[in-house]
C-alpha atoms as a PDB file:
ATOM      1  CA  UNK A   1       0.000   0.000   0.000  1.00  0.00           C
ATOM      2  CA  UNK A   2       1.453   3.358  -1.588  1.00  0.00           C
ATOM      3  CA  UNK A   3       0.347   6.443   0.385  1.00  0.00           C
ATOM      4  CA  UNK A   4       1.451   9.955  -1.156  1.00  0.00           C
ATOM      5  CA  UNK A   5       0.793  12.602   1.928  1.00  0.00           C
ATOM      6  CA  UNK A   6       0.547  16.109   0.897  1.00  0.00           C
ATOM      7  CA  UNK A   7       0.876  18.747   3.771  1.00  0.00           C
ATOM      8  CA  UNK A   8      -2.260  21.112   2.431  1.00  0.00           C
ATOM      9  CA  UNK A   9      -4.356  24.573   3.417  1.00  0.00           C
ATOM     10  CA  UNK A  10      -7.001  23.460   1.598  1.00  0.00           C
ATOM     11  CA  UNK A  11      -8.169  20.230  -0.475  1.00  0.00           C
ATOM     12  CA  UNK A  12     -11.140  19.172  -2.402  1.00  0.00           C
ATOM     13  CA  UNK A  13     -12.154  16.878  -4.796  1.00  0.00           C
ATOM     14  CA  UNK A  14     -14.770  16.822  -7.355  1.00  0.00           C
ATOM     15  CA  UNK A  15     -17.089  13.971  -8.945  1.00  0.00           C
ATOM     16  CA  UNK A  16     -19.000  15.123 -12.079  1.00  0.00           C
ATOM     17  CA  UNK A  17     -19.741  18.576 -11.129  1.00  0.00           C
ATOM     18  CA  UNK A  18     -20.274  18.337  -7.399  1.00  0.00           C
ATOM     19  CA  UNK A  19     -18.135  18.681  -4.344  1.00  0.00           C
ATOM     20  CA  UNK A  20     -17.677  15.234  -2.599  1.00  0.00           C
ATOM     21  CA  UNK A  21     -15.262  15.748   0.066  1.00  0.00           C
ATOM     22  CA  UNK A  22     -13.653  19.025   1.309  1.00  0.00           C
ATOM     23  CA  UNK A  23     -10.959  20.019   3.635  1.00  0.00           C
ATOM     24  CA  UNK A  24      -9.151  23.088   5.114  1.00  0.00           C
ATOM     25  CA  UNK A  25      -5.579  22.161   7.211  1.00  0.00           C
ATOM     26  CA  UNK A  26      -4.398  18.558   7.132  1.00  0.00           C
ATOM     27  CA  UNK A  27      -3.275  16.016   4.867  1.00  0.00           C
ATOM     28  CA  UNK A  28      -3.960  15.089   1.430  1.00  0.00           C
ATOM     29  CA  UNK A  29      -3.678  11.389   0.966  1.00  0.00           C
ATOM     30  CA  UNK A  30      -3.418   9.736  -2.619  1.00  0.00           C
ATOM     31  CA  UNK A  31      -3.739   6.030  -1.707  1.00  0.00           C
ATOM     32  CA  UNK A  32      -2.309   2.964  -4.180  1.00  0.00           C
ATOM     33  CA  UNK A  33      -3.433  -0.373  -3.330  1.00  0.00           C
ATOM     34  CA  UNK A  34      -1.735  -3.505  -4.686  1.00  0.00           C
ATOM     35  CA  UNK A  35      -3.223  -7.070  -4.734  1.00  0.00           C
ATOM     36  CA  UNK A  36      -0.651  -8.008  -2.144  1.00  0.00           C
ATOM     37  CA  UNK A  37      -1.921  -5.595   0.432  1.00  0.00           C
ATOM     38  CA  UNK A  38      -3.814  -7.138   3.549  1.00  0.00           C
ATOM     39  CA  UNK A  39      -5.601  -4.896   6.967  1.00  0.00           C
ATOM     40  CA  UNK A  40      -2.331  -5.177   8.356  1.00  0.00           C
ATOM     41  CA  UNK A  41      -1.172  -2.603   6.081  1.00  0.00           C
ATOM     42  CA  UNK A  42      -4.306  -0.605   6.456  1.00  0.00           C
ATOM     43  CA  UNK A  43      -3.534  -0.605  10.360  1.00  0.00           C
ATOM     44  CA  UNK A  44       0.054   0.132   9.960  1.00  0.00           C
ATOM     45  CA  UNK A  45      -0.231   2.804   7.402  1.00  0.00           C
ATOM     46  CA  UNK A  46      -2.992   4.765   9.473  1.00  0.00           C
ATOM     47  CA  UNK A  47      -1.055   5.167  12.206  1.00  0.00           C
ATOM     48  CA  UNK A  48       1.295   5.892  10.509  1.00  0.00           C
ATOM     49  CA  UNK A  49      -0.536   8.898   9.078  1.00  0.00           C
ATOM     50  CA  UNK A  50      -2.455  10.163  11.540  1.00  0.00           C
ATOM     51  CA  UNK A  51       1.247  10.232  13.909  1.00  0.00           C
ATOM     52  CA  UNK A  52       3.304  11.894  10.818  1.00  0.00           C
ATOM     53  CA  UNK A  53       5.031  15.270  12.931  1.00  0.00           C
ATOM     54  CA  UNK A  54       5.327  17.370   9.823  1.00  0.00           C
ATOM     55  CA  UNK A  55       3.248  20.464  10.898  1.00  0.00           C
ATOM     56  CA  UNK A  56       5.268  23.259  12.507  1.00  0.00           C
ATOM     57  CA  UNK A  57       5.708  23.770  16.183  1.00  0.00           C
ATOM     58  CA  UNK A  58       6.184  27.678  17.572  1.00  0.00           C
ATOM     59  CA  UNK A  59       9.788  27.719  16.857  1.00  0.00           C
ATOM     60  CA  UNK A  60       8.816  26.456  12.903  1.00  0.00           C
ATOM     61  CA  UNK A  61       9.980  22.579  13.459  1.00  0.00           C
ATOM     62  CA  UNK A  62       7.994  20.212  11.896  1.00  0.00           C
ATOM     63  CA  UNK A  63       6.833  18.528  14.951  1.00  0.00           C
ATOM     64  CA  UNK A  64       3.437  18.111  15.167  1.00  0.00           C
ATOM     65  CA  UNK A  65       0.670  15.628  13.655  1.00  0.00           C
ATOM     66  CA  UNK A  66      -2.728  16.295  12.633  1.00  0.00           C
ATOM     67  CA  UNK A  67      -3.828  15.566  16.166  1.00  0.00           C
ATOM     68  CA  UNK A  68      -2.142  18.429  17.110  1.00  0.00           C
ATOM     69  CA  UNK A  69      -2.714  20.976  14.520  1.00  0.00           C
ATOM     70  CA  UNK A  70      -7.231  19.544  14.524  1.00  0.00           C
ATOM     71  CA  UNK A  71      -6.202  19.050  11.010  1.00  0.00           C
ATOM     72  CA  UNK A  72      -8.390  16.927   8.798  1.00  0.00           C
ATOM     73  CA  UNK A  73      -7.812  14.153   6.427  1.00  0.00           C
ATOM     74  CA  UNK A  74      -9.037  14.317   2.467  1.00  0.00           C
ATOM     75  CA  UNK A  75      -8.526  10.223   0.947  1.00  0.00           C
ATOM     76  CA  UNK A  76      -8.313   9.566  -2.573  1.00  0.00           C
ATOM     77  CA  UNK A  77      -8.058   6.231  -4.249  1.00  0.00           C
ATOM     78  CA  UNK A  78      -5.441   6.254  -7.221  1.00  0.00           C
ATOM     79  CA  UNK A  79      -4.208   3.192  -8.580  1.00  0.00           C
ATOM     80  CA  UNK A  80      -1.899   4.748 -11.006  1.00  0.00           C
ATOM     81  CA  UNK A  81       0.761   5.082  -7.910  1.00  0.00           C
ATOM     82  CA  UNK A  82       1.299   1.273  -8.455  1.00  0.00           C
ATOM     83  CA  UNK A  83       2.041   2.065 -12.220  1.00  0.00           C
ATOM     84  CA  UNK A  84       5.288   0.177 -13.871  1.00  0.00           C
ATOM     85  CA  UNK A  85       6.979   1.952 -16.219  1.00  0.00           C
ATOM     86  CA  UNK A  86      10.083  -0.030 -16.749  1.00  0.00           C
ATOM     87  CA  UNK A  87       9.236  -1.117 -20.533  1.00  0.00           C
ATOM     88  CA  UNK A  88       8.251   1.670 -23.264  1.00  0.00           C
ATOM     89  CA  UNK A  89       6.451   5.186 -22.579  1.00  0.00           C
ATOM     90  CA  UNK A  90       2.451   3.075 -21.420  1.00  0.00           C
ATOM     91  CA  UNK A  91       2.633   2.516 -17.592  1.00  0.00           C
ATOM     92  CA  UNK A  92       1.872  -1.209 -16.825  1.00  0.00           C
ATOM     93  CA  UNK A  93      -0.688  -0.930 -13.722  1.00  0.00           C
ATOM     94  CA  UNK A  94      -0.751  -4.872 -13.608  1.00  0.00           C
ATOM     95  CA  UNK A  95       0.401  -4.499  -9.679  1.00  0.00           C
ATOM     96  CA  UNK A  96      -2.811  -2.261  -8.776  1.00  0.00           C
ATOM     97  CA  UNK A  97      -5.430  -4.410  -6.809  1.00  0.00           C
ATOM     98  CA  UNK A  98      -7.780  -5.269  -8.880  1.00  0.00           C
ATOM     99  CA  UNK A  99     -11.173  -3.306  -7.329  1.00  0.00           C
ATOM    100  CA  UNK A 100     -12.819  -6.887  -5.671  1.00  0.00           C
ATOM    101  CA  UNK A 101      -9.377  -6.253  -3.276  1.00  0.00           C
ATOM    102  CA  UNK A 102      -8.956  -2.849  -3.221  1.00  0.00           C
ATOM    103  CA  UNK A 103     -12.449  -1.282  -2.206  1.00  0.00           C
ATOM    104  CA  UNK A 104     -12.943  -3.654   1.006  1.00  0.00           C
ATOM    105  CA  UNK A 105      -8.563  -2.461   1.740  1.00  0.00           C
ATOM    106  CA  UNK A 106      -9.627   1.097   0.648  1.00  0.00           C
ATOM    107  CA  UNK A 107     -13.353   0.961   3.064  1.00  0.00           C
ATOM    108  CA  UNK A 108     -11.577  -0.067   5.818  1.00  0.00           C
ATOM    109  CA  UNK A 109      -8.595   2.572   5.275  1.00  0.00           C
ATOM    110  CA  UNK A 110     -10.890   5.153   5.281  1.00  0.00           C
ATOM    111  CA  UNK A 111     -12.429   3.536   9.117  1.00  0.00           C
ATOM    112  CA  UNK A 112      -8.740   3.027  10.091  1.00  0.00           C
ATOM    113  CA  UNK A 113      -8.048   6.819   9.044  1.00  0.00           C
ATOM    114  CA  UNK A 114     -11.356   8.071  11.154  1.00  0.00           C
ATOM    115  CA  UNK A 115     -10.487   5.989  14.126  1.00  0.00           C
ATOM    116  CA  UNK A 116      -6.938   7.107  14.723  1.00  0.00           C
ATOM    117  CA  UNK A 117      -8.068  10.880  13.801  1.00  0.00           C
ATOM    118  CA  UNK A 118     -11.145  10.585  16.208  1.00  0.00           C
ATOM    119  CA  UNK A 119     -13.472  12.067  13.383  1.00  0.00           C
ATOM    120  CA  UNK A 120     -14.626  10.909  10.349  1.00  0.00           C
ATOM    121  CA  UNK A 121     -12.305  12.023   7.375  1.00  0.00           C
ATOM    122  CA  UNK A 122     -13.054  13.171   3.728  1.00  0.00           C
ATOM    123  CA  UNK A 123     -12.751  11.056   0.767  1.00  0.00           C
ATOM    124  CA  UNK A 124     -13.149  10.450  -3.124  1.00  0.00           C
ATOM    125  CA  UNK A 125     -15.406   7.808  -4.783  1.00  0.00           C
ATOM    126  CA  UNK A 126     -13.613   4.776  -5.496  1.00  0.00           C
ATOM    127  CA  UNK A 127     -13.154   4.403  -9.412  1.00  0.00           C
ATOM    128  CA  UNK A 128     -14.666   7.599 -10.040  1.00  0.00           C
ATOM    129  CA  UNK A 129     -13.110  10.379 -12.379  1.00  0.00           C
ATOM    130  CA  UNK A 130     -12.408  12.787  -9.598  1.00  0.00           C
ATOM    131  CA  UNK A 131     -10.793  16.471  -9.900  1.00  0.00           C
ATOM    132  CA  UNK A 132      -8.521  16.869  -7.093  1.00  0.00           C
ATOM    133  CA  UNK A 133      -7.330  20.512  -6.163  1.00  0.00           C
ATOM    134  CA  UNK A 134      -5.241  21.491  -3.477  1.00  0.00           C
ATOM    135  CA  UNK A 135      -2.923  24.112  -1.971  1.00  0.00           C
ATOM    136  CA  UNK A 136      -0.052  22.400  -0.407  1.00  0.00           C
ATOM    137  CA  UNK A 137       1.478  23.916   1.944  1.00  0.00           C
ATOM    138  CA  UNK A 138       5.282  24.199   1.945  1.00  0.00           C
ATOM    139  CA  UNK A 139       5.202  22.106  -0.204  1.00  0.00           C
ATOM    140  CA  UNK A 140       5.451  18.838   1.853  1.00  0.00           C
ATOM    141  CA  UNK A 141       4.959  15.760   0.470  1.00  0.00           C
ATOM    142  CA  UNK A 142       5.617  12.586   2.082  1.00  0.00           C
ATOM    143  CA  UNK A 143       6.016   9.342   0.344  1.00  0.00           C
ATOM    144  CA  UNK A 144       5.136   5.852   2.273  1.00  0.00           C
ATOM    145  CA  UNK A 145       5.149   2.371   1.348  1.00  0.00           C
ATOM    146  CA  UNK A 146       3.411   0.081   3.589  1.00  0.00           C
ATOM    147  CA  UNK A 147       6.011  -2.971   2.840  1.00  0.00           C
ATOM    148  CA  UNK A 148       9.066  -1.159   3.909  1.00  0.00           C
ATOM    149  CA  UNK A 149       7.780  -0.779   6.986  1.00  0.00           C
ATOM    150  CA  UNK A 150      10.742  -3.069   8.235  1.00  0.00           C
END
């Protein structure tokens, strides 16, 4: 499990016209499931997440976590982080979870994400064509794979 964590002011994300999820302060979260993943990496990569210091503190050290800050949480499904490109110019995407694994992996991320936050968290529509926009902040991006989490 691939999470791309974007430090943000503000997020949103749009589905065919309408708003469905919105967020001021907090994280971004692009989320790539492969057909290896399991709810250990769900657990692992939530609290992983939701702990991530990389807010500032009053001295301007990243050193606090969304906790913290009352930050919020704006998850997006996007399969294209699993994407091989090691033959030719097309991305290969045979590694993303194929969606009778990845929605269950990608429902429970999104309880996983609400439990550690304390609050239920934003998110896109699984398979849909979404608009993302956002205004990251710093920018900070933070890149996490769930299997090198040894």
């Amino acid at each position: 499990m691939i999470a791309v964590i974007q430090r943000v002011s503000e997020a949103s994300v749009n589905i065919e016209g309408r708003i469905n999820g919105q967020i001021q302060q907090g994280f971004l979260v692009l989320l790539g499931i492969t057909h290896t993943d399991t709810d250990e990496d769900t657990e692992w990569l939530a609290k992983k997440i939701v702990g991530m210091r990389i807010f500032s503190d009053t001295e301007g050290k990243m050193n606090l976590d969304l906790k913290s800050i009352d930050g919020n949480i704006l998850l997006i499904s996007q399969f294209t982080l699993h994407a091989s490109t090691k033959k030719g110019n097309r991305p290969s995407f045979i590694e993303a979870a194929r969606p009778e694994v990845a929605i269950p992996l990608y429902n429970r991320m999104i309880q996983r994400l609400a439990e550690e936050l304390g609050r239920p968290i934003q998110t896109g529509e699984f398979g849909a064509d979404m608009k993302v926009s956002l205004l990251n902040d710093g920018p900070v991006t933070i890149v996490i794979d769930s299997k090198n989490r040894v």
